[in-house]
ModelCIF file with pLDDT and N, C-alpha, C, O atoms, coordinates in Angstrom:
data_MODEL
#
_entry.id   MODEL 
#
_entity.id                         1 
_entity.type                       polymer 
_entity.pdbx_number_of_molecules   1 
#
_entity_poly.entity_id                      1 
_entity_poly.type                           'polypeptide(L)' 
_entity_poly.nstd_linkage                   no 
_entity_poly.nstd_monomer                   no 
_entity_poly.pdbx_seq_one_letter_code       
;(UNK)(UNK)(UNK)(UNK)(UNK)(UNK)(UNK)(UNK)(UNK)(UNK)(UNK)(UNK)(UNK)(UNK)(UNK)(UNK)
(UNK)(UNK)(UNK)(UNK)(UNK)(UNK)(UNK)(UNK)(UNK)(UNK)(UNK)(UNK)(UNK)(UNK)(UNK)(UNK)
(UNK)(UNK)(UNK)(UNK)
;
_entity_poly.pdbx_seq_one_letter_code_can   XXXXXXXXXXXXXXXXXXXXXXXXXXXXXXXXXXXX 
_entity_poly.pdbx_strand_id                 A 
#
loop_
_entity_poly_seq.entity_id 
_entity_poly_seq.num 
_entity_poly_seq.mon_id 
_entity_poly_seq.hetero 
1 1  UNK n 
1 2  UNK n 
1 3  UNK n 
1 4  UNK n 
1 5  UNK n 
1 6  UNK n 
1 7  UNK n 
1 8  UNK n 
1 9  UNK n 
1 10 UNK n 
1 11 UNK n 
1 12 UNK n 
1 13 UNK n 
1 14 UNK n 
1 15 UNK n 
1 16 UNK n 
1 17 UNK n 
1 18 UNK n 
1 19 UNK n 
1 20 UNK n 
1 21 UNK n 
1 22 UNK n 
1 23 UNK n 
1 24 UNK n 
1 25 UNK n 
1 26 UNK n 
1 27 UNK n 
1 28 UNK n 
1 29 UNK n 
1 30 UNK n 
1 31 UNK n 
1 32 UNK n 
1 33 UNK n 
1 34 UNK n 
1 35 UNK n 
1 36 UNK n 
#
_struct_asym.id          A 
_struct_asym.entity_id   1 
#
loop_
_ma_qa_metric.id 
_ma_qa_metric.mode 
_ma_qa_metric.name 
_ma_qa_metric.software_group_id 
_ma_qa_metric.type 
1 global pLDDT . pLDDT 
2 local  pLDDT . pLDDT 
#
_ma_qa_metric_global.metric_id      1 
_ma_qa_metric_global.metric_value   85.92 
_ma_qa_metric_global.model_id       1 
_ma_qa_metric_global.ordinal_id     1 
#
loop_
_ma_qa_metric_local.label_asym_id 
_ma_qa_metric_local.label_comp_id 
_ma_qa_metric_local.label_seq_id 
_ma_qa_metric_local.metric_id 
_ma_qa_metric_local.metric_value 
_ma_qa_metric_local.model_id 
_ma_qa_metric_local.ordinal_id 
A UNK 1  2 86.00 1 1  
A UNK 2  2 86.00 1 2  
A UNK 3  2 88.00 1 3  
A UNK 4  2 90.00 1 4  
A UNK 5  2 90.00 1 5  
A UNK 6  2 91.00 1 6  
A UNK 7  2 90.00 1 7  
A UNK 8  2 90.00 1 8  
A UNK 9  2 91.00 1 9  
A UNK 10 2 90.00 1 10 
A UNK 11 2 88.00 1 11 
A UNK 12 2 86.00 1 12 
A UNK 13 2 81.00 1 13 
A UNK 14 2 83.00 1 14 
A UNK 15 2 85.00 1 15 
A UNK 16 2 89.00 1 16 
A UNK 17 2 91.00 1 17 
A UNK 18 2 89.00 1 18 
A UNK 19 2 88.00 1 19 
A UNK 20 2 85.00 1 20 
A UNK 21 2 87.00 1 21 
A UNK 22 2 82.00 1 22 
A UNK 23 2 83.00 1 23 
A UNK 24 2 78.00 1 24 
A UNK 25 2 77.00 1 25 
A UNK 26 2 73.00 1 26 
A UNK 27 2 75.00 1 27 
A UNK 28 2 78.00 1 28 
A UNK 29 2 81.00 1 29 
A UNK 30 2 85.00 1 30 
A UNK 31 2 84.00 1 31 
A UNK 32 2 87.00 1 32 
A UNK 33 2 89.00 1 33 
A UNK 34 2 91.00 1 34 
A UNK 35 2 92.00 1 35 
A UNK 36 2 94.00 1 36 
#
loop_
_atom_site.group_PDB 
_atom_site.id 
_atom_site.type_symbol 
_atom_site.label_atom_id 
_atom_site.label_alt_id 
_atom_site.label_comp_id 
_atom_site.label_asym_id 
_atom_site.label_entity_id 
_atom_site.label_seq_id 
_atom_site.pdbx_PDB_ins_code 
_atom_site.Cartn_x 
_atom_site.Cartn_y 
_atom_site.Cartn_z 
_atom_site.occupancy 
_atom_site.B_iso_or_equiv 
_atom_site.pdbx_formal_charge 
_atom_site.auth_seq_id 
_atom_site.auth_comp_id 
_atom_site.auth_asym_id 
_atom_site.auth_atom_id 
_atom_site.pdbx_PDB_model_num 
ATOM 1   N N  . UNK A 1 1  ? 104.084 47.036  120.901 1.00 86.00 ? 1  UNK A N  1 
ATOM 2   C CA . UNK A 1 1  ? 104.365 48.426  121.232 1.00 86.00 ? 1  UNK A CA 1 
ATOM 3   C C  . UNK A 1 1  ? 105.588 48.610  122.121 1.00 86.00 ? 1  UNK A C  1 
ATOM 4   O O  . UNK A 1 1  ? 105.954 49.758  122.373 1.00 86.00 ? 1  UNK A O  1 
ATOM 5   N N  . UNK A 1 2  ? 106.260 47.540  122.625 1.00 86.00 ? 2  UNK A N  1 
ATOM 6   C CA . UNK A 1 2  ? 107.585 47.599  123.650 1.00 86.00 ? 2  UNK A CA 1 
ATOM 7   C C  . UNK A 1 2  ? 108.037 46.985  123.009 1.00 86.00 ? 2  UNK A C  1 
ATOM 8   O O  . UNK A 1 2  ? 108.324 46.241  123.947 1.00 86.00 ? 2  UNK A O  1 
ATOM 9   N N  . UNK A 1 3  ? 108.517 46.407  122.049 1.00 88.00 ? 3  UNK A N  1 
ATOM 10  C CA . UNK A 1 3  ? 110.046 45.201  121.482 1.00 88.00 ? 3  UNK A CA 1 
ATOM 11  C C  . UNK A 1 3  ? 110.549 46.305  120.419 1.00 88.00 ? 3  UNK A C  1 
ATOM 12  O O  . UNK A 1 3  ? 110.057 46.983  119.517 1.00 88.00 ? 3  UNK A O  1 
ATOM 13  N N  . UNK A 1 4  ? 111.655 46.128  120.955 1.00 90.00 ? 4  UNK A N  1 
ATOM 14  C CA . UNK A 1 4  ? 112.766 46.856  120.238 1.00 90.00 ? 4  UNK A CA 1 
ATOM 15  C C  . UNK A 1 4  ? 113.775 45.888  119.293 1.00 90.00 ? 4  UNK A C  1 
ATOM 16  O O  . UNK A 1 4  ? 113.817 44.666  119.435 1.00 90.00 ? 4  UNK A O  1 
ATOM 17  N N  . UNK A 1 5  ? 114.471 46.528  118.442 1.00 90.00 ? 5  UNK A N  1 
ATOM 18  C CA . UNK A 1 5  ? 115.730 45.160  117.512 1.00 90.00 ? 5  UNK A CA 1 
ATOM 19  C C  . UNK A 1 5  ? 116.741 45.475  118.425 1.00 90.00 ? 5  UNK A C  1 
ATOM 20  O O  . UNK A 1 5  ? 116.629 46.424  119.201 1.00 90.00 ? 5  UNK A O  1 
ATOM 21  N N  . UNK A 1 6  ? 117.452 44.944  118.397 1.00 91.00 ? 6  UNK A N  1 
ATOM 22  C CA . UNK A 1 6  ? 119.028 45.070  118.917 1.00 91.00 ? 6  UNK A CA 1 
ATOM 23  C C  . UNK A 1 6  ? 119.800 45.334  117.907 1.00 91.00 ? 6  UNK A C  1 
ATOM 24  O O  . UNK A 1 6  ? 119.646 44.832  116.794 1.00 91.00 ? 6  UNK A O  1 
ATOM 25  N N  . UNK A 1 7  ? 120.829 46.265  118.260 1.00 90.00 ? 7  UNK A N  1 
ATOM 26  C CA . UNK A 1 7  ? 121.375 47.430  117.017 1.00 90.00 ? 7  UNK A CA 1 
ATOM 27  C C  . UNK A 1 7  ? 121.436 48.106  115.989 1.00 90.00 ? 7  UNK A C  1 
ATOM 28  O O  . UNK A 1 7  ? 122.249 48.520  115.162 1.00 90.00 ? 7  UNK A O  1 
ATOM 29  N N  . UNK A 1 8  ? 119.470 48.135  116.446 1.00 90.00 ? 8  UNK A N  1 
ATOM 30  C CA . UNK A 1 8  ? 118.651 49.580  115.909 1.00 90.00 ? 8  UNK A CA 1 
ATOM 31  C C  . UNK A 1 8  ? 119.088 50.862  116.355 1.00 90.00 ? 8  UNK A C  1 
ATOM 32  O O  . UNK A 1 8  ? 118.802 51.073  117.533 1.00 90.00 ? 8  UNK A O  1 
ATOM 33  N N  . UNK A 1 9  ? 119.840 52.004  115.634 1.00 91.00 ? 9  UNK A N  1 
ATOM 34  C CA . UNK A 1 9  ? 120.110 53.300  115.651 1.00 91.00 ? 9  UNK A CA 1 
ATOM 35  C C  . UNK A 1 9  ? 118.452 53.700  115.649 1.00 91.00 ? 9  UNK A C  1 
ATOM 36  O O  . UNK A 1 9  ? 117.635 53.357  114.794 1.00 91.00 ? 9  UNK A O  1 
ATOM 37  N N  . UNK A 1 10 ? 118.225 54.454  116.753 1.00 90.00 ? 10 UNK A N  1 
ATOM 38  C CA . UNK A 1 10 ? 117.208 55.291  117.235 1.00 90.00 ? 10 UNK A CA 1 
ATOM 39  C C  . UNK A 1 10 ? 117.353 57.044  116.804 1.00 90.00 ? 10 UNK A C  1 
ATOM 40  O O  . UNK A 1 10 ? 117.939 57.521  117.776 1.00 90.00 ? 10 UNK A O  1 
ATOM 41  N N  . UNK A 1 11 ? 117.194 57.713  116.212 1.00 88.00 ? 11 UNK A N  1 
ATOM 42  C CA . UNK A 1 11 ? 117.470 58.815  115.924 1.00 88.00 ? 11 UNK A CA 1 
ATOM 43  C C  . UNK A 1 11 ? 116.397 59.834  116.798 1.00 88.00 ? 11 UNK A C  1 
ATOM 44  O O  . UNK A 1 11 ? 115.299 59.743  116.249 1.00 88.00 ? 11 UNK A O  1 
ATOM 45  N N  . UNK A 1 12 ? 116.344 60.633  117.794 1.00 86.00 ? 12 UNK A N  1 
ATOM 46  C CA . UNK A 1 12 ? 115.592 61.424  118.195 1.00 86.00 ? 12 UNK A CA 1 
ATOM 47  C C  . UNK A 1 12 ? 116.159 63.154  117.916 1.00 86.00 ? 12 UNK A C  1 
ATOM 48  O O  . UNK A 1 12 ? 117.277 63.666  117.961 1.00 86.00 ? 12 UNK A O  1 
ATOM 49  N N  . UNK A 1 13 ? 114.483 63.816  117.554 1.00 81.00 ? 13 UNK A N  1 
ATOM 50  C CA . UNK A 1 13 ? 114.791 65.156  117.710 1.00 81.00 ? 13 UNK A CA 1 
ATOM 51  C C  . UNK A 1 13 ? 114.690 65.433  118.375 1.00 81.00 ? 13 UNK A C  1 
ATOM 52  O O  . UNK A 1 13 ? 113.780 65.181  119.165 1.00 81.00 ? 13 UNK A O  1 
ATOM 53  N N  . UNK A 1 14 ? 116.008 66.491  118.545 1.00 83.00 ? 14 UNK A N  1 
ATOM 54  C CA . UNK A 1 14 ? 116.280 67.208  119.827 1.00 83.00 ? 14 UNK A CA 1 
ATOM 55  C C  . UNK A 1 14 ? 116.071 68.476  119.525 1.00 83.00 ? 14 UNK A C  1 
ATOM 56  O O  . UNK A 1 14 ? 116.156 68.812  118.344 1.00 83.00 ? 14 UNK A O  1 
ATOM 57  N N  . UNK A 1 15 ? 115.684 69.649  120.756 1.00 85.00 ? 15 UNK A N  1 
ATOM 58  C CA . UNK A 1 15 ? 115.691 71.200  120.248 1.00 85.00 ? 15 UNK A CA 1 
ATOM 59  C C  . UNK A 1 15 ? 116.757 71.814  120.739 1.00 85.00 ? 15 UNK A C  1 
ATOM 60  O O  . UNK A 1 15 ? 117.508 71.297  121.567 1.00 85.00 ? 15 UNK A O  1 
ATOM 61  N N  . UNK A 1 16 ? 116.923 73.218  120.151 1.00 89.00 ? 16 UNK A N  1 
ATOM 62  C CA . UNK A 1 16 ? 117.685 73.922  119.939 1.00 89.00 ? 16 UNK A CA 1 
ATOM 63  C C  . UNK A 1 16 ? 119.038 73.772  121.548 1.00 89.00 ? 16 UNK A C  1 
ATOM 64  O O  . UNK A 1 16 ? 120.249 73.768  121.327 1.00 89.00 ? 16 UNK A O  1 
ATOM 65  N N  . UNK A 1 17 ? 118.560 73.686  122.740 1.00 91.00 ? 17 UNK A N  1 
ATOM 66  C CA . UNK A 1 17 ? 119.495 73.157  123.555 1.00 91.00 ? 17 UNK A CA 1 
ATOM 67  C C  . UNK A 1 17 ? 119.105 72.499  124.342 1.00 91.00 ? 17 UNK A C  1 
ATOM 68  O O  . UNK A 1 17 ? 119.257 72.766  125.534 1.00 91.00 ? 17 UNK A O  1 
ATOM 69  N N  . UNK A 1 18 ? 118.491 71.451  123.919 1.00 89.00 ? 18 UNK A N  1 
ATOM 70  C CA . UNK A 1 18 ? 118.501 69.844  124.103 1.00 89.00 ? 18 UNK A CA 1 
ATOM 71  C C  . UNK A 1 18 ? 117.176 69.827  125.514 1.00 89.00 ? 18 UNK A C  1 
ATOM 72  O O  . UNK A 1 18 ? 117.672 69.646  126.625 1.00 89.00 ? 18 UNK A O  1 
ATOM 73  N N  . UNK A 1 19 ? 116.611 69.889  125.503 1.00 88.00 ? 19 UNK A N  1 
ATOM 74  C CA . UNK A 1 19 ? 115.491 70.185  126.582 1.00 88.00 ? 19 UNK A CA 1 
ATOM 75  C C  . UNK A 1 19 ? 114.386 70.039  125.781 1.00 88.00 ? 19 UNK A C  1 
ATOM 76  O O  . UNK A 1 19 ? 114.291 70.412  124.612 1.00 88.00 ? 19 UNK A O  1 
ATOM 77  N N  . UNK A 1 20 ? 113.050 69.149  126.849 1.00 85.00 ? 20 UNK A N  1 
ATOM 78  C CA . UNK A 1 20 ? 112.153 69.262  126.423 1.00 85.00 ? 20 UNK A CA 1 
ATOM 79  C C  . UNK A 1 20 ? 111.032 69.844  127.652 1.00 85.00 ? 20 UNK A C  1 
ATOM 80  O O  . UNK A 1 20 ? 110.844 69.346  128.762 1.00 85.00 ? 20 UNK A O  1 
ATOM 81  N N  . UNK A 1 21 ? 110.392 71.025  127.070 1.00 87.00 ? 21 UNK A N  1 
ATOM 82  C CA . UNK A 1 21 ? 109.606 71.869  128.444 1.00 87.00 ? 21 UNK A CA 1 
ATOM 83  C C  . UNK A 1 21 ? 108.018 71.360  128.416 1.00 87.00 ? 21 UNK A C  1 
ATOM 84  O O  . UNK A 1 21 ? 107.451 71.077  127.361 1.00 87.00 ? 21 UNK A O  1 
ATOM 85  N N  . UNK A 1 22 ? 107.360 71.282  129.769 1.00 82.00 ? 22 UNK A N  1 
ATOM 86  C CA . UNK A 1 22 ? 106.044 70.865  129.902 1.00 82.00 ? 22 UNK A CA 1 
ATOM 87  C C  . UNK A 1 22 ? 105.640 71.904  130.535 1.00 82.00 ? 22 UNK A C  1 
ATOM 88  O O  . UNK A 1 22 ? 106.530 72.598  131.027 1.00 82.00 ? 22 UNK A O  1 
ATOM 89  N N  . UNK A 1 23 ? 104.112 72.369  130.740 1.00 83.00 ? 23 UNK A N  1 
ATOM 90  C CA . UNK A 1 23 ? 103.819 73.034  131.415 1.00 83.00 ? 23 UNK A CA 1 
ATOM 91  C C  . UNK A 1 23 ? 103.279 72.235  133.145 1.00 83.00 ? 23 UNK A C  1 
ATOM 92  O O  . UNK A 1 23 ? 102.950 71.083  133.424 1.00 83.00 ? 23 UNK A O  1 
ATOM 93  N N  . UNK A 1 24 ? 103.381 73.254  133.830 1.00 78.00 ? 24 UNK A N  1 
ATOM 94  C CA . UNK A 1 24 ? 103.218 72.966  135.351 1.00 78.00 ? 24 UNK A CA 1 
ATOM 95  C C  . UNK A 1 24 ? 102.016 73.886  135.662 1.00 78.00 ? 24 UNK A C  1 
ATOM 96  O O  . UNK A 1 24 ? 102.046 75.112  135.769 1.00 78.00 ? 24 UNK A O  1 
ATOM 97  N N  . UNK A 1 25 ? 100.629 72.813  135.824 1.00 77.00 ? 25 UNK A N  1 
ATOM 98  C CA . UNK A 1 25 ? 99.434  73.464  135.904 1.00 77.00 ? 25 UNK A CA 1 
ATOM 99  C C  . UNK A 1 25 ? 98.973  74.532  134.952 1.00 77.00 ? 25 UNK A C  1 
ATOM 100 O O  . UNK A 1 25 ? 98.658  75.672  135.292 1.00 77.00 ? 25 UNK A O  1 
ATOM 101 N N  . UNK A 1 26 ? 98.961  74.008  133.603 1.00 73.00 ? 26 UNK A N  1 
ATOM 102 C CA . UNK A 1 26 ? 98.389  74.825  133.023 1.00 73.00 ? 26 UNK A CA 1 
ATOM 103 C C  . UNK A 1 26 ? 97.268  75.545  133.222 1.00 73.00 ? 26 UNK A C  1 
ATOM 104 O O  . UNK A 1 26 ? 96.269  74.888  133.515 1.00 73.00 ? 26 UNK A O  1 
ATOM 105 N N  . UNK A 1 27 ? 97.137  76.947  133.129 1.00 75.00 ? 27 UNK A N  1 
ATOM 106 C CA . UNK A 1 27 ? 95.706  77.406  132.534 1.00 75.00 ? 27 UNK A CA 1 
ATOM 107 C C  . UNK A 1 27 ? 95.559  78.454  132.069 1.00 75.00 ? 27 UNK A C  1 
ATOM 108 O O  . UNK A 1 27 ? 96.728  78.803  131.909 1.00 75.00 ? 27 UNK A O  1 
ATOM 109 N N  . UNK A 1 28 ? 94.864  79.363  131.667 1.00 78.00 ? 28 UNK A N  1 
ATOM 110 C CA . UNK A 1 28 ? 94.828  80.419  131.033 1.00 78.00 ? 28 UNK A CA 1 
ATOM 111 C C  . UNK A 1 28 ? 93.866  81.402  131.590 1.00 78.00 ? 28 UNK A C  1 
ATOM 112 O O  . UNK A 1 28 ? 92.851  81.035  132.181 1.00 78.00 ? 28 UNK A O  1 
ATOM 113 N N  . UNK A 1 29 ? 94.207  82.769  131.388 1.00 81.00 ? 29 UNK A N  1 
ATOM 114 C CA . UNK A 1 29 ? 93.667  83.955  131.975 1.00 81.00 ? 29 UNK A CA 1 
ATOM 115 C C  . UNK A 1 29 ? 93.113  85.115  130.931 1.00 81.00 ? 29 UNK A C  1 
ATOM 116 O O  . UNK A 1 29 ? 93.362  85.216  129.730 1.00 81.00 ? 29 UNK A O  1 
ATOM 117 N N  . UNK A 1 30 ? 92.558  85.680  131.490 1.00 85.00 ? 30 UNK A N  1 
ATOM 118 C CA . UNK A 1 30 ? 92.016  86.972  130.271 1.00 85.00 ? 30 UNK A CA 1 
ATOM 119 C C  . UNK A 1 30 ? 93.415  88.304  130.517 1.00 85.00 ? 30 UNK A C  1 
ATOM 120 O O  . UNK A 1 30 ? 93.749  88.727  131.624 1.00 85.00 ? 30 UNK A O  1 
ATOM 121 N N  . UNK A 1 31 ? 93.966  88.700  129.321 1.00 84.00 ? 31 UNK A N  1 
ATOM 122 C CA . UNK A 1 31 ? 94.596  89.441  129.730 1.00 84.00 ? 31 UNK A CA 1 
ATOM 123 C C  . UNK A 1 31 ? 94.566  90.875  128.457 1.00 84.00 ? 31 UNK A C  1 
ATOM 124 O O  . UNK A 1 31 ? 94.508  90.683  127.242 1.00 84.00 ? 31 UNK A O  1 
ATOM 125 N N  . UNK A 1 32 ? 94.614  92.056  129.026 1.00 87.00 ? 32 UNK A N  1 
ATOM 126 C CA . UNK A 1 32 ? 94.809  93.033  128.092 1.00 87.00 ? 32 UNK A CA 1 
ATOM 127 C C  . UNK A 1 32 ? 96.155  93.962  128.682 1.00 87.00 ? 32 UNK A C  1 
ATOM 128 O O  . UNK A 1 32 ? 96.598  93.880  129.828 1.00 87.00 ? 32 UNK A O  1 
ATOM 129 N N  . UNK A 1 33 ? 96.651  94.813  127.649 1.00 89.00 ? 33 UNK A N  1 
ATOM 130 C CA . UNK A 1 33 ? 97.541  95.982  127.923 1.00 89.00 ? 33 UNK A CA 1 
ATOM 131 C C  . UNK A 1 33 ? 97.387  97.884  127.780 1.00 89.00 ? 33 UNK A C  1 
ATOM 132 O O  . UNK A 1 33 ? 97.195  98.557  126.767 1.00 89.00 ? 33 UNK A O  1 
ATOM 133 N N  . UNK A 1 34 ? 97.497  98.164  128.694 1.00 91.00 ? 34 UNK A N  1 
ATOM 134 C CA . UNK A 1 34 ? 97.198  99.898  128.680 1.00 91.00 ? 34 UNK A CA 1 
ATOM 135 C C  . UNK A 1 34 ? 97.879  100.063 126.698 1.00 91.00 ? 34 UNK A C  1 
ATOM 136 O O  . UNK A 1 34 ? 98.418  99.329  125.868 1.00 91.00 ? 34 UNK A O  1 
ATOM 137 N N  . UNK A 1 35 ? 97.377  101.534 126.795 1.00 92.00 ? 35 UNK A N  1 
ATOM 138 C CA . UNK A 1 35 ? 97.969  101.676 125.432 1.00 92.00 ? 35 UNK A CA 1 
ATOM 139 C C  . UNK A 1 35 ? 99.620  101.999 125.389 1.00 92.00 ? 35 UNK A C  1 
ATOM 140 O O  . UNK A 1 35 ? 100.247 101.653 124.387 1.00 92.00 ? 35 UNK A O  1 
ATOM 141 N N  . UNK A 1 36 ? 100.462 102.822 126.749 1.00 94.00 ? 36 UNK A N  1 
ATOM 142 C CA . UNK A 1 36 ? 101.373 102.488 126.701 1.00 94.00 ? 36 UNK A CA 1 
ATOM 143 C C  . UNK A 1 36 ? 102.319 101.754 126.809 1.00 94.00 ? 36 UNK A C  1 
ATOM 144 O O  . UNK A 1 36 ? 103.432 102.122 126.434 1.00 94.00 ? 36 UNK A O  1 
#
C-alpha cells in the first residue's frame, strides 16, 4: 500500500480551482424559511 515505481506519471483530479474543502465540525440543524 506505500511502494511507488519510479517514473510513474501520477495523474490527480483536481477541481475547478484547485482546492480541496473539508468540513470543520460538522453537523446539522433543523432549518425552515418564512414564506417571504
Amino acid at each position: 500500500q506505500g511502494k511507488l515505481t519510479p517514473g510513474a506519471n501520477l495523474n490527480f483530479v483536481q477541481g475547478a480551482t484547485g482546492i480541496q474543502i473539508a468540513p470543520e465540525f460538522p453537523f446539522t440543524e433543523k432549518r425552515s424559511l418564512g414564506p417571504w
